[in-house]
C-alpha atoms as a PDB file:
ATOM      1  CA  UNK A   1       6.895   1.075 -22.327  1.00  0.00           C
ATOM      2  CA  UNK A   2       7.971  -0.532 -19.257  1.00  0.00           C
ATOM      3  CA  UNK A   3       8.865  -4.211 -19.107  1.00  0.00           C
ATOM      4  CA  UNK A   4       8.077  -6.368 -16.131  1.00  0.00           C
ATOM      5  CA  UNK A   5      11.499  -8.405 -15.071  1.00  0.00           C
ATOM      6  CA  UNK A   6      10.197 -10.203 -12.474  1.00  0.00           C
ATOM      7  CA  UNK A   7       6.998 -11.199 -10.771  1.00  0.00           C
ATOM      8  CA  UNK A   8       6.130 -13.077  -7.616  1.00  0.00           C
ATOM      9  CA  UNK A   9       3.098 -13.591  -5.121  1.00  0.00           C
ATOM     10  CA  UNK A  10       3.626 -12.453  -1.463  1.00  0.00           C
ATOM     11  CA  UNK A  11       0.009 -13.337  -0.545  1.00  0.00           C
ATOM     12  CA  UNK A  12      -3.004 -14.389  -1.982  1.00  0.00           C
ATOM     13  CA  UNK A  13      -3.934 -11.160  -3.186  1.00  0.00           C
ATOM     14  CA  UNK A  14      -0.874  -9.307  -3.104  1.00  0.00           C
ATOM     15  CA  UNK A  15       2.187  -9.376  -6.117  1.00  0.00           C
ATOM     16  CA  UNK A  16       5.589  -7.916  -6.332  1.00  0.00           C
ATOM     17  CA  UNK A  17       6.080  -6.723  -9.909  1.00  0.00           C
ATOM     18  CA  UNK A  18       9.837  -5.527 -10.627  1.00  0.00           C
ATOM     19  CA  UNK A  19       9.566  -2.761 -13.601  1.00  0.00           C
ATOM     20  CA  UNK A  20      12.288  -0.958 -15.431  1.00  0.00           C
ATOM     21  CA  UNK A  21      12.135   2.252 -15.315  1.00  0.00           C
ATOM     22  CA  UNK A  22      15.816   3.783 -14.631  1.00  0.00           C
ATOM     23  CA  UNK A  23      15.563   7.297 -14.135  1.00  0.00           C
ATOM     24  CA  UNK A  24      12.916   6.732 -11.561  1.00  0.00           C
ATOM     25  CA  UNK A  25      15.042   4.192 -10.240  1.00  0.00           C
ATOM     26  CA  UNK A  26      17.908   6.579  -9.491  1.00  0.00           C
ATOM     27  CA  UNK A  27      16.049   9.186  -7.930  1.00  0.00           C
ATOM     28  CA  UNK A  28      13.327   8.556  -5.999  1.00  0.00           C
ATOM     29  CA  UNK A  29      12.832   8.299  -2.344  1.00  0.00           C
ATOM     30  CA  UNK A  30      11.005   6.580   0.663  1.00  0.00           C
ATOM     31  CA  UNK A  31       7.558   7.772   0.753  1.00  0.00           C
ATOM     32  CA  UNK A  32       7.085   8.762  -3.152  1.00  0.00           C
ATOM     33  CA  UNK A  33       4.623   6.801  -5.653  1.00  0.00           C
ATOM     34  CA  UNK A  34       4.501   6.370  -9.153  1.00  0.00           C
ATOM     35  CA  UNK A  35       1.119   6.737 -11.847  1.00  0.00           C
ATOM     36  CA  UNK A  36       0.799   3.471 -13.499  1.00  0.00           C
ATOM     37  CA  UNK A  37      -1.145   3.279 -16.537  1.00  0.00           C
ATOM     38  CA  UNK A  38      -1.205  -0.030 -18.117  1.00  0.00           C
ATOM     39  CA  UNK A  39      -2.347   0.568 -21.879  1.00  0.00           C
ATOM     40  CA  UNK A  40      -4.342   3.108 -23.891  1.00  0.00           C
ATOM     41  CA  UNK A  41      -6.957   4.356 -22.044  1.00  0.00           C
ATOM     42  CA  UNK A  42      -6.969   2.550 -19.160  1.00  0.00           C
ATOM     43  CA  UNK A  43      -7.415   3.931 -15.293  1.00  0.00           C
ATOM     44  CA  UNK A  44      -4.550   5.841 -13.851  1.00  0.00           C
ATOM     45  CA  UNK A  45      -3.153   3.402 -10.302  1.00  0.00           C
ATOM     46  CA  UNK A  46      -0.827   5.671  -7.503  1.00  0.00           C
ATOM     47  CA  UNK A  47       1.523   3.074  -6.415  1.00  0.00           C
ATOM     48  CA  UNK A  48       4.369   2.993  -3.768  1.00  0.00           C
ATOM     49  CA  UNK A  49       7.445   2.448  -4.673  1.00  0.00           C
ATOM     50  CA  UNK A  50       8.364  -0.273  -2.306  1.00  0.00           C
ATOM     51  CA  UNK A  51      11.840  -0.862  -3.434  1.00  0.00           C
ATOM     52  CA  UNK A  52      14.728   0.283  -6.238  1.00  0.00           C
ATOM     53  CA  UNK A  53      17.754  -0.925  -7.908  1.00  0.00           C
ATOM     54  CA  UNK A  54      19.476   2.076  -9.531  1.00  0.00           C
ATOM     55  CA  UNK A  55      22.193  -0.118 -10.919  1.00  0.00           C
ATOM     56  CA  UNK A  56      19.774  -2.592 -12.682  1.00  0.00           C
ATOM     57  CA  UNK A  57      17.242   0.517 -13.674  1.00  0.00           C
ATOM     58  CA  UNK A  58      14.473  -1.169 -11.868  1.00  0.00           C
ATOM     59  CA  UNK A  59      11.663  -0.229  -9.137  1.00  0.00           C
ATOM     60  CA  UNK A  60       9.284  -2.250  -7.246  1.00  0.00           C
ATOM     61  CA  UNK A  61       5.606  -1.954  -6.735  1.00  0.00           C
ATOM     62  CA  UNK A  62       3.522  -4.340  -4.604  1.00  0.00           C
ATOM     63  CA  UNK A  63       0.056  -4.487  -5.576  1.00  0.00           C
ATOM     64  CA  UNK A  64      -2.993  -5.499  -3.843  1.00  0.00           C
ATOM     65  CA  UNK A  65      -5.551  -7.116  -6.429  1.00  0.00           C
ATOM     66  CA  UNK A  66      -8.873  -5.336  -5.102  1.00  0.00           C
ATOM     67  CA  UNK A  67     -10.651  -4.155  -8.551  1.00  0.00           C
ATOM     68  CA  UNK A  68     -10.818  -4.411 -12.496  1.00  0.00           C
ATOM     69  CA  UNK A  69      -7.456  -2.458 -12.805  1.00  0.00           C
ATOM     70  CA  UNK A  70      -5.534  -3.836 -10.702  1.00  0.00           C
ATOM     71  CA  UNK A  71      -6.500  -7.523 -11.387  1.00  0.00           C
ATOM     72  CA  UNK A  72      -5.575  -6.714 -14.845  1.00  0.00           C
ATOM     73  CA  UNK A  73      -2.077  -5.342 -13.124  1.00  0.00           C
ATOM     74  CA  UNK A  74      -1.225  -8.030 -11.719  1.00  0.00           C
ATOM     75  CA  UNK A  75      -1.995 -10.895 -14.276  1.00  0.00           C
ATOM     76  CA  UNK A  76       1.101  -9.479 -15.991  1.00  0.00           C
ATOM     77  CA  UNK A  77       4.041 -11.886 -16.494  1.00  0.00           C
ATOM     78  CA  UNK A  78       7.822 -10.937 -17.195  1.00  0.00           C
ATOM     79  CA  UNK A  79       8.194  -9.826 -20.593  1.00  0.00           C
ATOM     80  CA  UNK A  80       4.952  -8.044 -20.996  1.00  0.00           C
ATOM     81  CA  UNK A  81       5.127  -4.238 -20.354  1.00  0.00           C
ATOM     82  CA  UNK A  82       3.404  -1.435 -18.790  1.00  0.00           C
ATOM     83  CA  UNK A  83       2.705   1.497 -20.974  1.00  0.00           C
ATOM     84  CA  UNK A  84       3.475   4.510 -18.816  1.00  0.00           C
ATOM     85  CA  UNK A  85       5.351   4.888 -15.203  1.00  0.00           C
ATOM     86  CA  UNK A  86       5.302   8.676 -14.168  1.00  0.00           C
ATOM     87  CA  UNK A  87       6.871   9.380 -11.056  1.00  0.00           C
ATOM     88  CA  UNK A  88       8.333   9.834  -8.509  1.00  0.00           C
ATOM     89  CA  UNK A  89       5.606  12.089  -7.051  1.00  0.00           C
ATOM     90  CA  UNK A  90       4.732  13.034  -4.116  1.00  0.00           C
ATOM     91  CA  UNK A  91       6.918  14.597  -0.716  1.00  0.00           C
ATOM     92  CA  UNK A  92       9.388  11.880   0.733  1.00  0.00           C
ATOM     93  CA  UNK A  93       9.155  10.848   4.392  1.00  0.00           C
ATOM     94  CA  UNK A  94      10.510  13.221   6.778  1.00  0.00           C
ATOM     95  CA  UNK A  95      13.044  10.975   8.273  1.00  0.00           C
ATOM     96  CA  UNK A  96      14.608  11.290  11.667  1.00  0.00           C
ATOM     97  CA  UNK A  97      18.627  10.540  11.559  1.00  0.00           C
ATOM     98  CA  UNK A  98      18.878   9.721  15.439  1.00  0.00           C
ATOM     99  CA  UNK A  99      17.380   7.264  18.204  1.00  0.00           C
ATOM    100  CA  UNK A 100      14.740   4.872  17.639  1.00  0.00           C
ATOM    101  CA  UNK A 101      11.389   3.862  15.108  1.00  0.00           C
ATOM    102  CA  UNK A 102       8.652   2.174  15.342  1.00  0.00           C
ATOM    103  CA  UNK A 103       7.386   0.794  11.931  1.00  0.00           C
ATOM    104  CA  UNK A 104       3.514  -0.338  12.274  1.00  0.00           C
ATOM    105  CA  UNK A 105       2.449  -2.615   8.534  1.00  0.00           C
ATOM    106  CA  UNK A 106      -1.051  -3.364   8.580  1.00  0.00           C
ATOM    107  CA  UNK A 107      -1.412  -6.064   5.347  1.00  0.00           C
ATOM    108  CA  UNK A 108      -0.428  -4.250   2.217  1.00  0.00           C
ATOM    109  CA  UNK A 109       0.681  -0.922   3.950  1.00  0.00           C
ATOM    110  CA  UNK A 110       3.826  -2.920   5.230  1.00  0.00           C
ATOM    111  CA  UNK A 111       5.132  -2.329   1.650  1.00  0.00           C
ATOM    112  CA  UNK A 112       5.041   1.572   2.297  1.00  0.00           C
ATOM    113  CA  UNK A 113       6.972   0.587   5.131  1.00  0.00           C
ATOM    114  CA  UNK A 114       9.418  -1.308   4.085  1.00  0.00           C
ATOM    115  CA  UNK A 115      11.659   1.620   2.143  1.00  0.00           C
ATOM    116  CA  UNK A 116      11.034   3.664   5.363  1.00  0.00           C
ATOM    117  CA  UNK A 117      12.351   0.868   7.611  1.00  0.00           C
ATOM    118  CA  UNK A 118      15.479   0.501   4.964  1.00  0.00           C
ATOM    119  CA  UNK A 119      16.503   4.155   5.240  1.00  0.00           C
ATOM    120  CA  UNK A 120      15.916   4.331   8.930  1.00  0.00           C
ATOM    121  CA  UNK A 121      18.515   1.602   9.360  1.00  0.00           C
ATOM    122  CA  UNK A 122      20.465   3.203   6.583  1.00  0.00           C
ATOM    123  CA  UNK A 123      20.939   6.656   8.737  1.00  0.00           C
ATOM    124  CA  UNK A 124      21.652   4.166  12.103  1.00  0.00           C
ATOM    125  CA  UNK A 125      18.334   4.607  13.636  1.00  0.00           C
ATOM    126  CA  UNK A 126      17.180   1.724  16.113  1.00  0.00           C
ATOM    127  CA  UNK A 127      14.031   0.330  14.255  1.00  0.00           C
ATOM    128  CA  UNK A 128      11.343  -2.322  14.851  1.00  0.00           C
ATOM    129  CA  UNK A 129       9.080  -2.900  12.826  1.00  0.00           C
ATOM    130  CA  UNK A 130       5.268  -4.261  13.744  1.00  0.00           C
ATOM    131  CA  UNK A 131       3.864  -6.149  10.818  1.00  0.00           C
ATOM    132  CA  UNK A 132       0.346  -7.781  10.438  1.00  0.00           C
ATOM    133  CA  UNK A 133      -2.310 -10.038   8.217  1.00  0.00           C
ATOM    134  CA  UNK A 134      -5.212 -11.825   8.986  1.00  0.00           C
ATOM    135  CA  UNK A 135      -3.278 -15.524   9.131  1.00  0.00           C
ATOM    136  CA  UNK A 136       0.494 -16.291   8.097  1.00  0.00           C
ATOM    137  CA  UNK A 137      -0.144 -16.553   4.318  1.00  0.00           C
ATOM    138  CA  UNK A 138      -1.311 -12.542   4.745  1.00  0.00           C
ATOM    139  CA  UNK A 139       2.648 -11.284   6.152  1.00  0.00           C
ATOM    140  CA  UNK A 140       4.553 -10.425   3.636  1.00  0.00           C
ATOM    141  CA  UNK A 141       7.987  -8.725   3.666  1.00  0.00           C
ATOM    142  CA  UNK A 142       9.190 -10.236   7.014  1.00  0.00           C
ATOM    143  CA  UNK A 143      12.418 -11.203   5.276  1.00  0.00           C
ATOM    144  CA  UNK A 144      13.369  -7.978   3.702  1.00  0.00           C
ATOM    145  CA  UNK A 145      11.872  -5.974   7.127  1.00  0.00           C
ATOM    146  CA  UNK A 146      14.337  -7.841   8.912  1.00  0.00           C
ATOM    147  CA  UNK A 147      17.626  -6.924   7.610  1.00  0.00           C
ATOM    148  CA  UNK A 148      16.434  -3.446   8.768  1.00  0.00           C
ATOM    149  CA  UNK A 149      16.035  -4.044  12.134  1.00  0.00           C
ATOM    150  CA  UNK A 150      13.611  -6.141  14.914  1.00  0.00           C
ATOM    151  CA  UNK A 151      10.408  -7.258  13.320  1.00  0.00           C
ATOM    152  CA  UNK A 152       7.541  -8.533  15.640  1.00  0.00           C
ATOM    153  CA  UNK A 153       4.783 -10.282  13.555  1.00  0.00           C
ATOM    154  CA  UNK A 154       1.028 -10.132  14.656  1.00  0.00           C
ATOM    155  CA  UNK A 155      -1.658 -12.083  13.038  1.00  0.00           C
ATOM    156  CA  UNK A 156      -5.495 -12.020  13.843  1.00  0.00           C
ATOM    157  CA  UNK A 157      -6.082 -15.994  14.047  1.00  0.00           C
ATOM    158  CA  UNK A 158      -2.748 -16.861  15.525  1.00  0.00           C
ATOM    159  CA  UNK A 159      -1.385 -19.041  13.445  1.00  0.00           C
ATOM    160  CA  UNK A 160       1.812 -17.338  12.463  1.00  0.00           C
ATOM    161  CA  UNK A 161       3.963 -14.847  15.225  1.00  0.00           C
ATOM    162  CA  UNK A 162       1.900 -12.924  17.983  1.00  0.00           C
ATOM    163  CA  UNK A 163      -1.610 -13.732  18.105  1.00  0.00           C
ATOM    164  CA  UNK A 164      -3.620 -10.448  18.143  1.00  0.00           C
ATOM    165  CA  UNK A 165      -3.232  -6.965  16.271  1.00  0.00           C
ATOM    166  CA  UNK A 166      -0.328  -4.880  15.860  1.00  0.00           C
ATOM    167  CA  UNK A 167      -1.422  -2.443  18.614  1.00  0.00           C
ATOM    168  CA  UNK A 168      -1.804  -4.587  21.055  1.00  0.00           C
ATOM    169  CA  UNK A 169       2.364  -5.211  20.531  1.00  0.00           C
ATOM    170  CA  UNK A 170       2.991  -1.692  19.695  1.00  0.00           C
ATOM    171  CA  UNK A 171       1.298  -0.675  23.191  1.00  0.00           C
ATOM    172  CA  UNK A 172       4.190  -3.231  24.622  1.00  0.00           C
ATOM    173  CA  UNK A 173       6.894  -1.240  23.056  1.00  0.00           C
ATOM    174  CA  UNK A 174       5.972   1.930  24.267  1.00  0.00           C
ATOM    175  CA  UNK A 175       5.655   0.915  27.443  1.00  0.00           C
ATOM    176  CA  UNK A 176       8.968  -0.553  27.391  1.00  0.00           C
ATOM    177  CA  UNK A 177      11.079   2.192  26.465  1.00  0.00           C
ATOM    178  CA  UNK A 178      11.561   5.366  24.438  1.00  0.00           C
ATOM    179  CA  UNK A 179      10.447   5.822  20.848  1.00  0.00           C
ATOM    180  CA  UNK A 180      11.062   8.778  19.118  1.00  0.00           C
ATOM    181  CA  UNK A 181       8.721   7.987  16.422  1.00  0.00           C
ATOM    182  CA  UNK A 182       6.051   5.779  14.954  1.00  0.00           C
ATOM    183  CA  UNK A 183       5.631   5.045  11.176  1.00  0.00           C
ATOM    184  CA  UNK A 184       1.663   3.537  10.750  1.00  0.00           C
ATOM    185  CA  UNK A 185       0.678   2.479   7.530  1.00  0.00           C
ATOM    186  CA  UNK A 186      -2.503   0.180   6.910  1.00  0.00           C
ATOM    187  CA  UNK A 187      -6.278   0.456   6.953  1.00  0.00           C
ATOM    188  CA  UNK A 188      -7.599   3.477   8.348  1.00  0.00           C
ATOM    189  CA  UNK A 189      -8.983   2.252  11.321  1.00  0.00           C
ATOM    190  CA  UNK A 190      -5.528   0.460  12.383  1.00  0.00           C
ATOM    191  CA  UNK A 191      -4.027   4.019  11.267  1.00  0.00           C
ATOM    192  CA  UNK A 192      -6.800   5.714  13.636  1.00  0.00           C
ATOM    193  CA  UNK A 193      -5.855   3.358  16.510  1.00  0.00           C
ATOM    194  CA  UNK A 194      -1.998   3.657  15.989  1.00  0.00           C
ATOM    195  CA  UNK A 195      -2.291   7.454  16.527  1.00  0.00           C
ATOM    196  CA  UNK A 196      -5.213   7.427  19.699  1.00  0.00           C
ATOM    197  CA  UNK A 197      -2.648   5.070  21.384  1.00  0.00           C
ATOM    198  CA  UNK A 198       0.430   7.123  20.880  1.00  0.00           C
ATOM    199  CA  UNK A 199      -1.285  10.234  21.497  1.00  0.00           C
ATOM    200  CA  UNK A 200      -0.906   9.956  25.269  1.00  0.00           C
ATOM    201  CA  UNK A 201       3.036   8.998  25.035  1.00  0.00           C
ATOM    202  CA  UNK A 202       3.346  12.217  22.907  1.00  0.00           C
ATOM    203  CA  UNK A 203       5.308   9.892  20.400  1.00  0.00           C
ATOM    204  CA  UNK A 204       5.798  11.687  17.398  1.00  0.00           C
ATOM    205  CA  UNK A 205       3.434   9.333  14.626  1.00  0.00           C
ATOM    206  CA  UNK A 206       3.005   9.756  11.181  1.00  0.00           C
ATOM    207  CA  UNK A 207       0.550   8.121   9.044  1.00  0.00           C
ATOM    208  CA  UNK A 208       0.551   7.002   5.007  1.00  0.00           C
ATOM    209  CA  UNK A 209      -2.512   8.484   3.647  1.00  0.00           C
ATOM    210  CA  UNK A 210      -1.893   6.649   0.510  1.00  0.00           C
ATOM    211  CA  UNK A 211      -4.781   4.542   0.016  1.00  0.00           C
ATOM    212  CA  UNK A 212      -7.218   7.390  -0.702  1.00  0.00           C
ATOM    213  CA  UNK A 213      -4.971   8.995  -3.953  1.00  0.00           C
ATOM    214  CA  UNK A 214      -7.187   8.797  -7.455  1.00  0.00           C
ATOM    215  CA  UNK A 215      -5.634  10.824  -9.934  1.00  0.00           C
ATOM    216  CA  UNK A 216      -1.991  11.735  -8.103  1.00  0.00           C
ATOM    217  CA  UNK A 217      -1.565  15.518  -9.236  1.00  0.00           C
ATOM    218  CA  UNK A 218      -3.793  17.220  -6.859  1.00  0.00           C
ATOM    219  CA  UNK A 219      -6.701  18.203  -9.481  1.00  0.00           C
ATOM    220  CA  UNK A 220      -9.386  15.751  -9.075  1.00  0.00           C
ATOM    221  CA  UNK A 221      -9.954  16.508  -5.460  1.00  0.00           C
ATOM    222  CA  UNK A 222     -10.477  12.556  -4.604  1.00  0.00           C
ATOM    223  CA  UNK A 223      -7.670  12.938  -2.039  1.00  0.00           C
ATOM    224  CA  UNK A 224      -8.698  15.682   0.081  1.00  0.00           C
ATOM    225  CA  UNK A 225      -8.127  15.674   4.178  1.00  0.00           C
ATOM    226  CA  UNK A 226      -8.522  17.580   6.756  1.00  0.00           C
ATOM    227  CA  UNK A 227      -5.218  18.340   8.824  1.00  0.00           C
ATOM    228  CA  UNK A 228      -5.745  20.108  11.944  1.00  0.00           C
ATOM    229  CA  UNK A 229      -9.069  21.589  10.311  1.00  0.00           C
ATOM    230  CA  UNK A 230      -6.946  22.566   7.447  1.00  0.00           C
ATOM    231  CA  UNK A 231      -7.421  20.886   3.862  1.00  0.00           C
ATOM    232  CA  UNK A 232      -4.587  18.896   2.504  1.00  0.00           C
ATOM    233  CA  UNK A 233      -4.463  16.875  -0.290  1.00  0.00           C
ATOM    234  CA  UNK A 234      -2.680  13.560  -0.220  1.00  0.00           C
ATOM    235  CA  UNK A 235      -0.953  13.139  -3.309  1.00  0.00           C
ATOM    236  CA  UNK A 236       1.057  16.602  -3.323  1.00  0.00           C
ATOM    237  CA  UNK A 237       0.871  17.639   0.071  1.00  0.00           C
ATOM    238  CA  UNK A 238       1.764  14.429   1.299  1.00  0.00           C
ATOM    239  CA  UNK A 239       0.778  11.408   0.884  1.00  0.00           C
ATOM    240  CA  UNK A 240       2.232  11.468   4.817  1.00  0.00           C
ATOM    241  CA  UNK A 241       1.080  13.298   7.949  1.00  0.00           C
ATOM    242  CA  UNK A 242       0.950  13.906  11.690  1.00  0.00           C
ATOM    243  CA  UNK A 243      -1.358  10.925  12.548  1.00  0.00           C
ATOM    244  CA  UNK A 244      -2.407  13.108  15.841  1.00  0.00           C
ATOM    245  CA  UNK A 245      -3.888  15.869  13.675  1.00  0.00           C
ATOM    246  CA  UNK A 246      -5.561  13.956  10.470  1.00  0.00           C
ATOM    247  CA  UNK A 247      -9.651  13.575  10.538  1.00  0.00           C
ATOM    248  CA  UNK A 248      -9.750  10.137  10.456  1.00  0.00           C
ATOM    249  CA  UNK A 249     -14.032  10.046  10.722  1.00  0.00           C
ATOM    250  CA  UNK A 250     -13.974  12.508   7.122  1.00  0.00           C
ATOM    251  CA  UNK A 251     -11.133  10.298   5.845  1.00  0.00           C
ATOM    252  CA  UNK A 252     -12.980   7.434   6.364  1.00  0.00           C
ATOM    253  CA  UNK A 253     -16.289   8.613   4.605  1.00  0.00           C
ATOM    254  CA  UNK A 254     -14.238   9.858   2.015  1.00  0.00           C
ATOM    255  CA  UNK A 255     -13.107   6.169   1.540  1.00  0.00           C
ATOM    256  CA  UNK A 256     -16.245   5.436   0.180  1.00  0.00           C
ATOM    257  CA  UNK A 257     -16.788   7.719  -2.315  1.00  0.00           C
ATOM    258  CA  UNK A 258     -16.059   5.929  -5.289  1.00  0.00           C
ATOM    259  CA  UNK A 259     -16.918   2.352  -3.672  1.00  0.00           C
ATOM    260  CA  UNK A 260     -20.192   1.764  -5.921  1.00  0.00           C
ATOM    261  CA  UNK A 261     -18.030   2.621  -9.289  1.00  0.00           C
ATOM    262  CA  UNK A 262     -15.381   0.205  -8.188  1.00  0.00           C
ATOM    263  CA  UNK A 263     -18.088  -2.589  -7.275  1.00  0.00           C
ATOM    264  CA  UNK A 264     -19.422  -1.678 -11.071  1.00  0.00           C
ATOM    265  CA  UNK A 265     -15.840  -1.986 -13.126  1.00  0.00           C
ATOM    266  CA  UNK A 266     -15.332  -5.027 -10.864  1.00  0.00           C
ATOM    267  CA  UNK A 267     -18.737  -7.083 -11.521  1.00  0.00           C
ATOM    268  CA  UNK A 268     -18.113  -6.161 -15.684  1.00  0.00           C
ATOM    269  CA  UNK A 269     -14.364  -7.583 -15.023  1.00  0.00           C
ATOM    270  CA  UNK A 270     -15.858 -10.874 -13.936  1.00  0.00           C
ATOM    271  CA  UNK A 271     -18.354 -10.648 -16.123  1.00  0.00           C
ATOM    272  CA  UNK A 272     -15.631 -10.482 -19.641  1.00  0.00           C
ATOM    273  CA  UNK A 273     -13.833 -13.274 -17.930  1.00  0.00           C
ATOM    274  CA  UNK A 274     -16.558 -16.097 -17.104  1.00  0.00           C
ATOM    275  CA  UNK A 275     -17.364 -16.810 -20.644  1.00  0.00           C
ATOM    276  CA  UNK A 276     -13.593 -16.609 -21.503  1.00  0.00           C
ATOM    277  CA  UNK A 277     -12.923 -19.255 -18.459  1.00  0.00           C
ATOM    278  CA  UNK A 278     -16.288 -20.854 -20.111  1.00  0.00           C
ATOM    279  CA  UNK A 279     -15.300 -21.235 -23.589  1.00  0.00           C
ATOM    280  CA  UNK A 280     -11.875 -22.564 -22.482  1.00  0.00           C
ATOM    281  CA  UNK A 281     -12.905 -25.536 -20.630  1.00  0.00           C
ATOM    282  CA  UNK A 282     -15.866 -26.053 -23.089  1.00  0.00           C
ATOM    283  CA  UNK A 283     -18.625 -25.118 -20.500  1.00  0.00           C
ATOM    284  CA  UNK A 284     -21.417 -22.641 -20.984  1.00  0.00           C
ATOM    285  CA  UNK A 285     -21.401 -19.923 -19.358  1.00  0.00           C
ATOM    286  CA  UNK A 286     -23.827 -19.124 -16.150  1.00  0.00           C
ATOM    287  CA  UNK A 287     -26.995 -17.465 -16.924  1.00  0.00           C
ATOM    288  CA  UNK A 288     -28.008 -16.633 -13.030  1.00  0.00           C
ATOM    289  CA  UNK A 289     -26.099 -15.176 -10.744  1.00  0.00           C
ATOM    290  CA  UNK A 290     -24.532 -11.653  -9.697  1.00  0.00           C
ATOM    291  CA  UNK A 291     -21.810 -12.626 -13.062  1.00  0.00           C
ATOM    292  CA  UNK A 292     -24.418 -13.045 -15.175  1.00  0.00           C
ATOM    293  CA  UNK A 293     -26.412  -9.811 -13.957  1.00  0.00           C
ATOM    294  CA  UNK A 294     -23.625  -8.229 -14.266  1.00  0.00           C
ATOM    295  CA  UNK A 295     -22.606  -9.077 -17.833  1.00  0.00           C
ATOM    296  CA  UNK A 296     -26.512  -7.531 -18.738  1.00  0.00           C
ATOM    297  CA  UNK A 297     -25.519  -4.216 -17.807  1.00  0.00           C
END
């Protein structure tokens, strides 16, 4: 078992748990994930590991709450546990030791970042980093990012740094000087348009192909990419690669594989917890709806 030491919310749909788990703690590296499995039985979750304390024998994972499993994830408090941490899996970031970085966070993916950024500054490399969320309450790690190096914040509405995405204010820093390479992690399509507008600098990019890893040990298949026409799987042949030769139009339908299962497991999550909310507050619960269609199947 693993114990939770700490918890806090970095955006509305995105937690910082701090777990103990030592030995994982003293060896792993920027880049490298960890299997989660919270109890008996329950679904197997490839996480970064966004941070590590080797002296305290802790990691951190920062979890977006998107489905049934990681809803449940998150809801835990310090002093609850999670059953099983396996890790560190997975090839660390091939880091350059010289000249100057340009890490691109898109939402959640700035927590893949963020270790990157840390050992980039570590080695003496010149970093910026290009963060982004939909509004201000969507940044997260701007802090931490910063004792690394420049941080330039980008949100869609406006409301909090540069107005606009994180593109538009990487485009600006390649055109103002040298960059010998660029970091992208964040929704395929941002990852897509990171490497199509670095392409024609010849900027060395690489891109976190993290988001698409199911079972983490390169059996189930759920991972596979093509990399210049050559199949790859993310979880033990990367999760990173050369953004300029990764499929992004497969990796994209390949996104979607498992969408309609996910949808499923969510819908009979909300379902269990409605009549739990229900019986709490002394209501009955709905009996139209997509809940309560749900809770029939």
């Amino acid at each position: 078992m693993h114990p939770i030491v700490a918890r806090d919310q970095l955006s509305p749909n995105v937690t910082r748990l701090v777990v103990e788990a030592p030995r994982i703690a003293e060896i792993r590296r920027p880049g490298q994930f960890v299997i989660v499995r919270l109890g008996e039985g329950a679904e197997r979750i490839p996480l970064t590991i966004a941070d590590a304390d080797p002296a305290a024998g802790t990691i951190s994972l920062i979890i977006q709450s998107v489905g049934a499993s990681t809803m449940d994830l998150v809801a835990l408090q310090p002093g609850d546990a999670i059953r099983d941490v396996a890790g560190p899996l997975g090839r660390p970031t091939d880091l350059i030791d010289q000249g100057r970085a340009v890490c691109v966070g898109g939402g959640v993916g700035t927590a893949v970042v963020y270790p990157i950024a840390e050992e980039l500054h570590r080695r003496g490399v010149s970093v910026t980093s290009v963060i982004g969320g939909r509004s201000r309450e969507w940044v997260i790690l701007e802090d931490e990012l910063r004792t690394a190096g420049e941080v330039v914040v980008c949100t869609d509405d406006g409301s909090y740094g540069r107005h606009g995405f994180v593109t538009e204010a990487l485009r600006d820093l390649c055109d103002a000087g040298p960059i010998d390479e660029v970091f992208a992690v964040g929704p395929v399509p941002m990852m897509r348009a990171v490497a199509e507008l670095t392409r024609p600098y010849g900027i060395r990019t690489t891109a976190s192909l993290n988001a698409i890893m199911v079972d983490g040990t390169g059996m189930c298949g759920g991972c596979r990419v093509s990399i210049d026409g050559q199949s790859r799987y993310a979880c033990v042949d990367g999760p990173e690669f050369d953004a300029h030769a990764v499929d992004f139009a497969s990796l994209a339908d390949r996104l979607t594989t498992y969408r309609s299962f996910e949808q499923e497991a969510l819908a009979r999550h909300e379902a269990c917890l409605i009549p739990a909310l229900a019986d709490r507050l002394g209501d009955p619960p709905p009996t139209t709806g997509p809940v309560a269609g749900s809770a029939a199947r």
